[in-house]
N, C-alpha and C. Protein backbone atom coordinates (compact mmCIF):
# COMPACT_ATOMS: atom_id res chain seq x y z
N UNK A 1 0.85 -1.19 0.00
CA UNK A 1 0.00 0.00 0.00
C UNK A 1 0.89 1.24 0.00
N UNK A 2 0.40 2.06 -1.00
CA UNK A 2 1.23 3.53 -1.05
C UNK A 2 1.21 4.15 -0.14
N UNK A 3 2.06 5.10 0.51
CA UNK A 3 1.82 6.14 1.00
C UNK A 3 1.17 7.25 0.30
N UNK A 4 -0.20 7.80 1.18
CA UNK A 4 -1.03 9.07 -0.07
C UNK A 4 -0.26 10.20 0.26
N UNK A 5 0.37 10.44 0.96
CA UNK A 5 0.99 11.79 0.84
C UNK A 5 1.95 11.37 -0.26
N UNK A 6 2.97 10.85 -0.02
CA UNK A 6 4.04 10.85 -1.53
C UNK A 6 3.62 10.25 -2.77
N UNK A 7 2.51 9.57 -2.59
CA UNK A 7 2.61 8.36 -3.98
C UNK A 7 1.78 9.51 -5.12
N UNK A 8 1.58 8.81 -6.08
CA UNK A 8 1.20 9.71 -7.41
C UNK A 8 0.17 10.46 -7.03
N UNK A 9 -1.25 9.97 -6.51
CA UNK A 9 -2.71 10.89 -6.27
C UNK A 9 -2.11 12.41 -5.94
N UNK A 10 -1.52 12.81 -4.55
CA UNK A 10 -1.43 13.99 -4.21
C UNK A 10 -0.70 15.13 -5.57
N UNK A 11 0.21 14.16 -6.62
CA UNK A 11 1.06 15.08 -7.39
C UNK A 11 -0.25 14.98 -8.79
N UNK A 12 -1.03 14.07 -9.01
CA UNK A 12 -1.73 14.62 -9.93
C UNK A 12 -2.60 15.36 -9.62
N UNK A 13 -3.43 15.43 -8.15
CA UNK A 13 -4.09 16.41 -8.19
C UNK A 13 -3.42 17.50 -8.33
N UNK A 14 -2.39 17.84 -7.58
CA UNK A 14 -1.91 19.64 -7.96
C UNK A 14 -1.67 19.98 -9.16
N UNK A 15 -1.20 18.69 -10.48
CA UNK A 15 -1.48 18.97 -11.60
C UNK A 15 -2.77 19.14 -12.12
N UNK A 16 -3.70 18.64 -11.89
CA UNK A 16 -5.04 19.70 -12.24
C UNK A 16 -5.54 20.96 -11.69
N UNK A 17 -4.91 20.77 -10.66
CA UNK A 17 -5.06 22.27 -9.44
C UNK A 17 -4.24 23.22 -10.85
N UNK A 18 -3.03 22.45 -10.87
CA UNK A 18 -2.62 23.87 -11.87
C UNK A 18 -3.08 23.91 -13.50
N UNK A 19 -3.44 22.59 -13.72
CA UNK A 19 -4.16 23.19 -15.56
C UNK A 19 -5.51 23.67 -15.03
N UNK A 20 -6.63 23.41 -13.86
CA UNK A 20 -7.32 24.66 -13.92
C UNK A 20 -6.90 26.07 -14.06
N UNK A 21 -6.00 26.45 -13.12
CA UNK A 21 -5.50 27.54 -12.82
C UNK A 21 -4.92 28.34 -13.66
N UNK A 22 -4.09 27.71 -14.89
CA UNK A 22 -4.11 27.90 -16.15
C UNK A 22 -5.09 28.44 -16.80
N UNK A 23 -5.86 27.56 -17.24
CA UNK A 23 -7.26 27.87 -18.01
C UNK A 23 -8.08 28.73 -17.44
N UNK A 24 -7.81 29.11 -16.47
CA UNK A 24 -8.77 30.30 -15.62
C UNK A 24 -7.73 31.80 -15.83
N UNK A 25 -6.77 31.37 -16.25
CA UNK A 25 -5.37 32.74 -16.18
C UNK A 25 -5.51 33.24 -18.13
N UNK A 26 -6.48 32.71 -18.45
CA UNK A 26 -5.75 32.88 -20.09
C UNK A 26 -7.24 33.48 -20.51
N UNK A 27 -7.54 34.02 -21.63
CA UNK A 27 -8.98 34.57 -22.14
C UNK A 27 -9.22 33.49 -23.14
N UNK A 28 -8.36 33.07 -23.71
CA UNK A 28 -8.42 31.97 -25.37
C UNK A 28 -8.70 30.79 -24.52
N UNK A 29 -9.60 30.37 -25.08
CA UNK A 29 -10.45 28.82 -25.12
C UNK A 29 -9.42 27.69 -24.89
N UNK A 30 -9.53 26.84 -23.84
CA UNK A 30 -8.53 25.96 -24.04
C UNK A 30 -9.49 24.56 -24.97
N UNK A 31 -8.63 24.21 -25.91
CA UNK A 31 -9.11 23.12 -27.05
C UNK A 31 -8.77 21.96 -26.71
N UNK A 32 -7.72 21.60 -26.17
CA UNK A 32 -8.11 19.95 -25.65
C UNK A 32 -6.96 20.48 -24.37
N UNK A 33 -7.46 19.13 -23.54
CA UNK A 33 -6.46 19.03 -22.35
C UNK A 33 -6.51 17.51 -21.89
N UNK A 34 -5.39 17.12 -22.22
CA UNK A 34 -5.14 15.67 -21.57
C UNK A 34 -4.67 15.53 -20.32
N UNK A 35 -4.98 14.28 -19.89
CA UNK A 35 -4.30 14.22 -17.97
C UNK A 35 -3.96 13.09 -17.86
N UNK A 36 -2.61 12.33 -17.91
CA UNK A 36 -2.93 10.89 -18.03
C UNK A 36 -2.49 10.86 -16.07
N UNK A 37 -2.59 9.58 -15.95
CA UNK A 37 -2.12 9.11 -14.28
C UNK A 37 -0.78 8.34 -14.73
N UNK A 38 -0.48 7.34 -15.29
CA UNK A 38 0.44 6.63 -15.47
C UNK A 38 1.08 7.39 -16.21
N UNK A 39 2.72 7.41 -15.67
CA UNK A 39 3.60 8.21 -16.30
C UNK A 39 3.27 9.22 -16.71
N UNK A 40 2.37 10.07 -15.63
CA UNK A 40 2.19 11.33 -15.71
C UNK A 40 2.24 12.13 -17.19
N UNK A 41 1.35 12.17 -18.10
CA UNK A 41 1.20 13.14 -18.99
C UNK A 41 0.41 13.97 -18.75
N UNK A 42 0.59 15.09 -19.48
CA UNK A 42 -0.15 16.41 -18.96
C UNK A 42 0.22 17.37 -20.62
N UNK A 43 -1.11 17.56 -21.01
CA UNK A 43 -0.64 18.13 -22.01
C UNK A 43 -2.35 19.12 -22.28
N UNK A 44 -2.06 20.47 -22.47
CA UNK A 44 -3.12 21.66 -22.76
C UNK A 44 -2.94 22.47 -23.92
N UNK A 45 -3.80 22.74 -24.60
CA UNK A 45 -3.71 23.23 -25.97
C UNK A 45 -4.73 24.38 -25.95
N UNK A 46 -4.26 26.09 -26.42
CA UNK A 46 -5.27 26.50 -26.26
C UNK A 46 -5.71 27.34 -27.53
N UNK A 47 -6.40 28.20 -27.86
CA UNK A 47 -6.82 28.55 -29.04
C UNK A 47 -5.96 30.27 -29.03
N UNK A 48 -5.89 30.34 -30.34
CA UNK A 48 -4.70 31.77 -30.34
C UNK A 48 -5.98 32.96 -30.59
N UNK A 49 -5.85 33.86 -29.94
CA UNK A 49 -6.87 34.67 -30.43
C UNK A 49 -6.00 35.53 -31.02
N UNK A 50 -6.94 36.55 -31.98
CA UNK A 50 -6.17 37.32 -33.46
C UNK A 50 -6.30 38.52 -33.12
N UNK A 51 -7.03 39.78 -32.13
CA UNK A 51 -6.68 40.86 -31.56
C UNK A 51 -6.43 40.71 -30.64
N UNK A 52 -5.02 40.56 -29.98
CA UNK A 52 -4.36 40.74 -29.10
C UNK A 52 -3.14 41.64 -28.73
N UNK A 53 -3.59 42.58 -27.97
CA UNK A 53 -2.00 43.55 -28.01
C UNK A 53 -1.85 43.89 -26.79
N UNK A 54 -0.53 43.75 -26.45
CA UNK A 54 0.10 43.40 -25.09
C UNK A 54 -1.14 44.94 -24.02
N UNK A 55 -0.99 44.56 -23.18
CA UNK A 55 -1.85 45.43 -22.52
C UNK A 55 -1.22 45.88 -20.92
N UNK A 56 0.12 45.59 -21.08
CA UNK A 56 1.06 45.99 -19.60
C UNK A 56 2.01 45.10 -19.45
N UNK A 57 2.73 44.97 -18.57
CA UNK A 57 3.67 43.86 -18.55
C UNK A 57 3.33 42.55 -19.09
N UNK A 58 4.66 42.33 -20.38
CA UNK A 58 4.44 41.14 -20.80
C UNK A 58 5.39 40.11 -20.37
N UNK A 59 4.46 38.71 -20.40
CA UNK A 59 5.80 38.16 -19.97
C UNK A 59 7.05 37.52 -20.76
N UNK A 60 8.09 37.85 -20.04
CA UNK A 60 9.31 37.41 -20.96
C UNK A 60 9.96 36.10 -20.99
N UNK A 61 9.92 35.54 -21.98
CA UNK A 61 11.01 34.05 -22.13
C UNK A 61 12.34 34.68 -22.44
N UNK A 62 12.91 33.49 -23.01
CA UNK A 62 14.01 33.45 -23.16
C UNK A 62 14.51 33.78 -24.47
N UNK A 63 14.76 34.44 -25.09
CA UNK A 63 14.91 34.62 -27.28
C UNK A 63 14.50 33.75 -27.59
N UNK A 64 13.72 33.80 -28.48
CA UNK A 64 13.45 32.81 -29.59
C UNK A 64 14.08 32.25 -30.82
N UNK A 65 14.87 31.78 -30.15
CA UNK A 65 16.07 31.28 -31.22
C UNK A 65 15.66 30.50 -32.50
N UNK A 66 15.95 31.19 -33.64
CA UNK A 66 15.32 31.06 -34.90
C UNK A 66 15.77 29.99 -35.90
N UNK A 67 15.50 29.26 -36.37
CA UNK A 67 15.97 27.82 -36.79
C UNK A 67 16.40 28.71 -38.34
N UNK A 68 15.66 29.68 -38.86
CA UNK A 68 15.45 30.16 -40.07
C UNK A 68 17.46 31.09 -40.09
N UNK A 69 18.04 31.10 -40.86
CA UNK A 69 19.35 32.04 -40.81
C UNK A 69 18.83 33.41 -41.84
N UNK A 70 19.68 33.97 -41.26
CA UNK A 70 19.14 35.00 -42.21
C UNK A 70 19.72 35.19 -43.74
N UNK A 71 18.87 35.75 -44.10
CA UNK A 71 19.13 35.69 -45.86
C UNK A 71 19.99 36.92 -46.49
N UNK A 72 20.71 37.09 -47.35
CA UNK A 72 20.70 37.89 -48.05
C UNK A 72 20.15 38.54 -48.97
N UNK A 73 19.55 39.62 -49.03
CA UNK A 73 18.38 40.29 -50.11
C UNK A 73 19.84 40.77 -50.99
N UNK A 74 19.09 40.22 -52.63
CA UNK A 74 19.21 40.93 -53.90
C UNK A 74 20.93 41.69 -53.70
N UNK A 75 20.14 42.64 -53.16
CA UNK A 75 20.89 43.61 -53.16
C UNK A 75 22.26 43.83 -52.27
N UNK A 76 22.26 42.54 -51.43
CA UNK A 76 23.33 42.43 -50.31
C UNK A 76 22.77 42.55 -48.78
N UNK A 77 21.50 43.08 -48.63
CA UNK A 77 20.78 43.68 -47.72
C UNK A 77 20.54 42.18 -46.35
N UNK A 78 20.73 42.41 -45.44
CA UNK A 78 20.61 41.05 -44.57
C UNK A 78 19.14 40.80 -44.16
N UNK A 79 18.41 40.39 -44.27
CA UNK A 79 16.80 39.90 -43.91
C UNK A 79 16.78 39.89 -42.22
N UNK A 80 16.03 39.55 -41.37
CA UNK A 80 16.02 39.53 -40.51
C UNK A 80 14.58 38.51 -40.33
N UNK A 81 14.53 37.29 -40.22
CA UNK A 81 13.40 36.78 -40.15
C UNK A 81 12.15 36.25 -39.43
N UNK A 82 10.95 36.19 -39.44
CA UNK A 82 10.47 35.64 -37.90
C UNK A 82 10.56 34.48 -37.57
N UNK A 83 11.05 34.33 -36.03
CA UNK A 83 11.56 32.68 -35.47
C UNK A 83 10.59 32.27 -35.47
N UNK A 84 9.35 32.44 -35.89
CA UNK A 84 8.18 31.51 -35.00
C UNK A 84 6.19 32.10 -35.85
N UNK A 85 5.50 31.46 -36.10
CA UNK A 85 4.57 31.99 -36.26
C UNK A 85 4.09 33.08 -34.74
N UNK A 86 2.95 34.07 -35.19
CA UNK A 86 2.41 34.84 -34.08
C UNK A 86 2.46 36.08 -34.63
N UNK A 87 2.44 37.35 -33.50
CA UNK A 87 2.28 38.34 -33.69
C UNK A 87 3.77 39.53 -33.59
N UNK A 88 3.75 40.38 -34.59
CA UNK A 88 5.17 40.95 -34.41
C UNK A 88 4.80 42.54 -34.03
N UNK A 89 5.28 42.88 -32.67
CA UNK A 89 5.25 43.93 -32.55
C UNK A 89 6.55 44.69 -32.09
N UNK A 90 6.20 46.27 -32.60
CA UNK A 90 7.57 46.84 -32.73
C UNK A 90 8.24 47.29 -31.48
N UNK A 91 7.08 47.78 -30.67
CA UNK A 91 7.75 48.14 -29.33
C UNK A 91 7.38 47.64 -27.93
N UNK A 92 7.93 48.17 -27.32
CA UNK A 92 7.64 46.76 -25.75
C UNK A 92 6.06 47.02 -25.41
N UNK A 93 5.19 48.04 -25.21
CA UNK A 93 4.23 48.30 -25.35
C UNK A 93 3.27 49.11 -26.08
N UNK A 94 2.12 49.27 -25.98
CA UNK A 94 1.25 50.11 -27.16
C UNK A 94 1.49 51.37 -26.87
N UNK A 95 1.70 52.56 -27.54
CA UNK A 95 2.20 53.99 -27.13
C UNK A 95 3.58 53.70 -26.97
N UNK A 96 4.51 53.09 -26.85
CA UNK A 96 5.99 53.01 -26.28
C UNK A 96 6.78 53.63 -27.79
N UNK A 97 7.71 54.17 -27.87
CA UNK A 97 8.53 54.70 -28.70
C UNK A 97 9.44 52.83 -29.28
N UNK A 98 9.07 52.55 -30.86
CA UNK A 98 9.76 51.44 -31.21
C UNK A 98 11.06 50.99 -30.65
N UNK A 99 11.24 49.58 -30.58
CA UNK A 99 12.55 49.29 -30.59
C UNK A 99 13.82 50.11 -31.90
N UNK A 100 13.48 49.70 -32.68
CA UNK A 100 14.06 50.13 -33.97
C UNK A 100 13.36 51.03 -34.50
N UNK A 101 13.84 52.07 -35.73
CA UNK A 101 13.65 52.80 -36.86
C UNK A 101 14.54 52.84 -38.25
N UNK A 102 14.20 52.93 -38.96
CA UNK A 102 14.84 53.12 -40.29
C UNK A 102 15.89 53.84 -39.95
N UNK A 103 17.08 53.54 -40.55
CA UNK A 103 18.56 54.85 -39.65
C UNK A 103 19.09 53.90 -38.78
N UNK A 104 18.34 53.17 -37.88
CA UNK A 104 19.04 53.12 -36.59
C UNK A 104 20.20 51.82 -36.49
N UNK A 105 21.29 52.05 -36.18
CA UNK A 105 22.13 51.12 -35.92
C UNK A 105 21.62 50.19 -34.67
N UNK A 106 21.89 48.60 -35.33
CA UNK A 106 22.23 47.42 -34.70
C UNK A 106 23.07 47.00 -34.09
N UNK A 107 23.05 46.32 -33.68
CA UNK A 107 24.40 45.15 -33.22
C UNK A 107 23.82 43.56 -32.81
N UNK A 108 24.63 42.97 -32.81
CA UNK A 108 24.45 41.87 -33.13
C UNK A 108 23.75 41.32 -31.42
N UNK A 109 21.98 40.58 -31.54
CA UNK A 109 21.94 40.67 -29.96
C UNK A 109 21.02 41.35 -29.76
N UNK A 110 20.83 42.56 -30.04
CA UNK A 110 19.95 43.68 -29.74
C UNK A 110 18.32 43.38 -30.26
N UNK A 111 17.80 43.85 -29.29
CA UNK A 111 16.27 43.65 -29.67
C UNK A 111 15.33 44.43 -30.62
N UNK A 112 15.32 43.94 -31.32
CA UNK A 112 14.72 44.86 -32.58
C UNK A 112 12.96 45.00 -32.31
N UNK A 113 12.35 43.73 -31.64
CA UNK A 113 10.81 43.82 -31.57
C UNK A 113 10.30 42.67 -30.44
N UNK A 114 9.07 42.15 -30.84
CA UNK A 114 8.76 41.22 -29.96
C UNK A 114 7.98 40.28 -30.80
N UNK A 115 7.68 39.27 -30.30
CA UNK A 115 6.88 38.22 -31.54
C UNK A 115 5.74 37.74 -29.91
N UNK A 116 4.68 37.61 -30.32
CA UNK A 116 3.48 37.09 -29.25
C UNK A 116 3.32 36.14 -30.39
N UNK A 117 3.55 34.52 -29.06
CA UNK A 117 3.15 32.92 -29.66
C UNK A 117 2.71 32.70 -28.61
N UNK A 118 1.32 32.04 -28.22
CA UNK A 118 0.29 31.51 -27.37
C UNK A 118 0.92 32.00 -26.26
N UNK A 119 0.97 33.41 -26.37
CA UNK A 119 0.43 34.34 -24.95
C UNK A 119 1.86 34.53 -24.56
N UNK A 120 2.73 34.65 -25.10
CA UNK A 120 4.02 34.51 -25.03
C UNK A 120 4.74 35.76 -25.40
N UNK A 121 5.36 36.79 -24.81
CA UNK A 121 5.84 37.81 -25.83
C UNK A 121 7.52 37.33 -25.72
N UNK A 122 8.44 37.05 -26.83
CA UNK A 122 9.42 36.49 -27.09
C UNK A 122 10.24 38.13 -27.83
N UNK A 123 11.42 38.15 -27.08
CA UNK A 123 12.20 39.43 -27.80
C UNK A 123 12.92 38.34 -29.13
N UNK A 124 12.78 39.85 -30.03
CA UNK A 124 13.70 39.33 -31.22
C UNK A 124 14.57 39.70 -30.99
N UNK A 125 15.68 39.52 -31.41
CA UNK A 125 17.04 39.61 -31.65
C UNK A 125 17.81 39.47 -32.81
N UNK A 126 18.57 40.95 -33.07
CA UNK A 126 19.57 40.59 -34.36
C UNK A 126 20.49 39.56 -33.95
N UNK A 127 19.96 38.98 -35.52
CA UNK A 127 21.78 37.85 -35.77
C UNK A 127 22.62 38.75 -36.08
N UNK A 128 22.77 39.80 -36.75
CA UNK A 128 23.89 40.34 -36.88
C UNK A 128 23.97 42.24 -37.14
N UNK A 129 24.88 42.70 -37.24
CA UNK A 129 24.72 43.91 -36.76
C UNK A 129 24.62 44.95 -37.89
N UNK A 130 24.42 45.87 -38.50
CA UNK A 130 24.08 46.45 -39.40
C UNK A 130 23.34 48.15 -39.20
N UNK A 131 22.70 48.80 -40.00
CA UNK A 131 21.86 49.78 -40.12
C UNK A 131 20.35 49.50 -40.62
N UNK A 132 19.36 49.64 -39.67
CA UNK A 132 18.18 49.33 -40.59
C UNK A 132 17.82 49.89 -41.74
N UNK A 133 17.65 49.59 -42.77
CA UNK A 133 17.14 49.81 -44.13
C UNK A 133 15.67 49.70 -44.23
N UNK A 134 15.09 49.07 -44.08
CA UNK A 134 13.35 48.53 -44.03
C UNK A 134 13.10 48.11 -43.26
N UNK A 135 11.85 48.52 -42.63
CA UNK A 135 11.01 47.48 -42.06
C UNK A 135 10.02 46.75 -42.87
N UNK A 136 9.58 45.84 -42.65
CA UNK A 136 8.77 45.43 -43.51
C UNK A 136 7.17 44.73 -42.82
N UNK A 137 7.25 44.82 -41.91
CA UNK A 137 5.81 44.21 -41.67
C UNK A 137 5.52 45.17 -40.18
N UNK A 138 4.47 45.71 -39.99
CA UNK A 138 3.70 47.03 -39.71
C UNK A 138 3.51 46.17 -38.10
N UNK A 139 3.37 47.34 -37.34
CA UNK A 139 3.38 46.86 -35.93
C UNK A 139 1.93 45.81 -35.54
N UNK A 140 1.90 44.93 -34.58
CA UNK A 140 0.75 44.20 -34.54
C UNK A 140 0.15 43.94 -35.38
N UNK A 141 0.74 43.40 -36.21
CA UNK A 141 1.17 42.23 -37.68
C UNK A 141 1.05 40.52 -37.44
N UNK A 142 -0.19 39.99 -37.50
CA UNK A 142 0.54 38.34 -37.73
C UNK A 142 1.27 38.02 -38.81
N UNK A 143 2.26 37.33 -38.38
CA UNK A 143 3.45 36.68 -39.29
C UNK A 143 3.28 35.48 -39.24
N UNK A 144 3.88 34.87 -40.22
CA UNK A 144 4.90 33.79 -40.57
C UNK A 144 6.08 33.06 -40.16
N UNK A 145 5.87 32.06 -40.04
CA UNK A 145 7.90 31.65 -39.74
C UNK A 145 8.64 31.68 -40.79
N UNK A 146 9.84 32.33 -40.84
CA UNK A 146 10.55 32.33 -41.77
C UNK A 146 10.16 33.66 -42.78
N UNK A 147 9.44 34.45 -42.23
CA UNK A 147 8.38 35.53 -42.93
C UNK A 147 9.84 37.23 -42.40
N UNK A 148 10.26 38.21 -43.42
CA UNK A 148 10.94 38.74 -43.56
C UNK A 148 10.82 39.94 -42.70
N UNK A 149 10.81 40.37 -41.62
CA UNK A 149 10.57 41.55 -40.67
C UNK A 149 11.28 42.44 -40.87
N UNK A 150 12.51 42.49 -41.25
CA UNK A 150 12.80 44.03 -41.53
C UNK A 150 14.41 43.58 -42.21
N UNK A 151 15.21 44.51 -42.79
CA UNK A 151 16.44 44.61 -44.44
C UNK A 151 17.02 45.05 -43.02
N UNK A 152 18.41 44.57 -43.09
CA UNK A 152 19.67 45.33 -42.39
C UNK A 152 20.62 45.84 -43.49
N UNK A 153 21.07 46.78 -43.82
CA UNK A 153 22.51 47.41 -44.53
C UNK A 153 23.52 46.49 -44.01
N UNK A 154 24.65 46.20 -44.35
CA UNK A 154 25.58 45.90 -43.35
C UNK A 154 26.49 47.22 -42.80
N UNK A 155 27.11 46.96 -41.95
CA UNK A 155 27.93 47.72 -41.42
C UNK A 155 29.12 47.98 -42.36
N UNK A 156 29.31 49.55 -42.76
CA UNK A 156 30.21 49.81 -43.32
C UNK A 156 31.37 49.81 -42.93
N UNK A 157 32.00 49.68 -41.37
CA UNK A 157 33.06 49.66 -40.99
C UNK A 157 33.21 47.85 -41.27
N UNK A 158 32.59 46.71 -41.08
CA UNK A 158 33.04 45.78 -41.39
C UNK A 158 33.17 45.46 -42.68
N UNK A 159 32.77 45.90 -43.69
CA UNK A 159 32.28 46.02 -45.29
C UNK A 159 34.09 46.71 -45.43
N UNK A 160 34.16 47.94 -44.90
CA UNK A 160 35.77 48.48 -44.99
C UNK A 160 37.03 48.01 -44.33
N UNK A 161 36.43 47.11 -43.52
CA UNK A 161 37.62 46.94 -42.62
C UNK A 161 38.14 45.66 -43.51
N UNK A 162 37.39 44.88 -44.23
CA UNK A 162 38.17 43.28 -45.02
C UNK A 162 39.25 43.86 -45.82
């Protein structure tokens, strides 16, 4: 006979204690939610809603490290691409003065915007360092993965310095 304080019952209930608590923390519909007992699975899926714009502190992960590399445009111009389907916005909040502008020098690292994936606001980050040239997709924008967010120039001191 188990002990009920340590054995599995007490740890799956607090796992439903917390996917309620979840689903009560979010506005979007949750669409399925599994619970297994054996070998504990736990898995919640919820629905993305399409006007959403950050509305005060968002919360932050970790970069969204982009499987996509960036491209070279035509013209030499470096792409900058989105890591992830969701929403791309330009500055940390609504009214906030952008991360970036046309003109503005990069560096490699630096946060150019934010991408919102299921409630998620994820900083972008340049791969590499440059002058912005374009932006290309308009603030609180759904994107694409692999979808082109804004042209970097390269840096003329590294362009002069080879």
């Amino acid at each position: 006979m188990s002990d009920p304080v340590s054995g599995p019952e007490p740890l799956l209930d607090a796992v439903v204690r917390r996917a309620k608590q979840l689903e009560a923390a979010t506005t979007a519909p949750v669409k399925r939610m599994k619970i297994q007992h054996d070998d504990m699975t736990v898995e919640i899926e919820w629905g993305v809603e399409q006007s959403h714009a950050p509305a005060g502190p968002a919360v932050i992960t970790a970069p969204v490290q982009s499987a996509a590399e960036p491209e070279a445009a035509a013209d030499g111009r470096a792409t900058l691409p989105a890591p992830a389907v969701g929403v791309f916005y330009r500055s940390p909040e609504p009214g906030a003065k952008p991360f970036v502008e046309v003109g503005d020098h990069v560096e490699p690292g630096q946060q150019v915007g934010i991408l919102e994936a299921m409630k998620l606001m994820n900083p972008i980050e340049a791969d590499e360092g440059g002058v912005v040239a374009e932006i290309l997709v308009e603030d609180a924008t759904p994107v694409e993965y692999g979808q082109p967010l804004l042209l970097l120039e390269p840096d003329s001191a590294a362009v002069d310095g080879d």
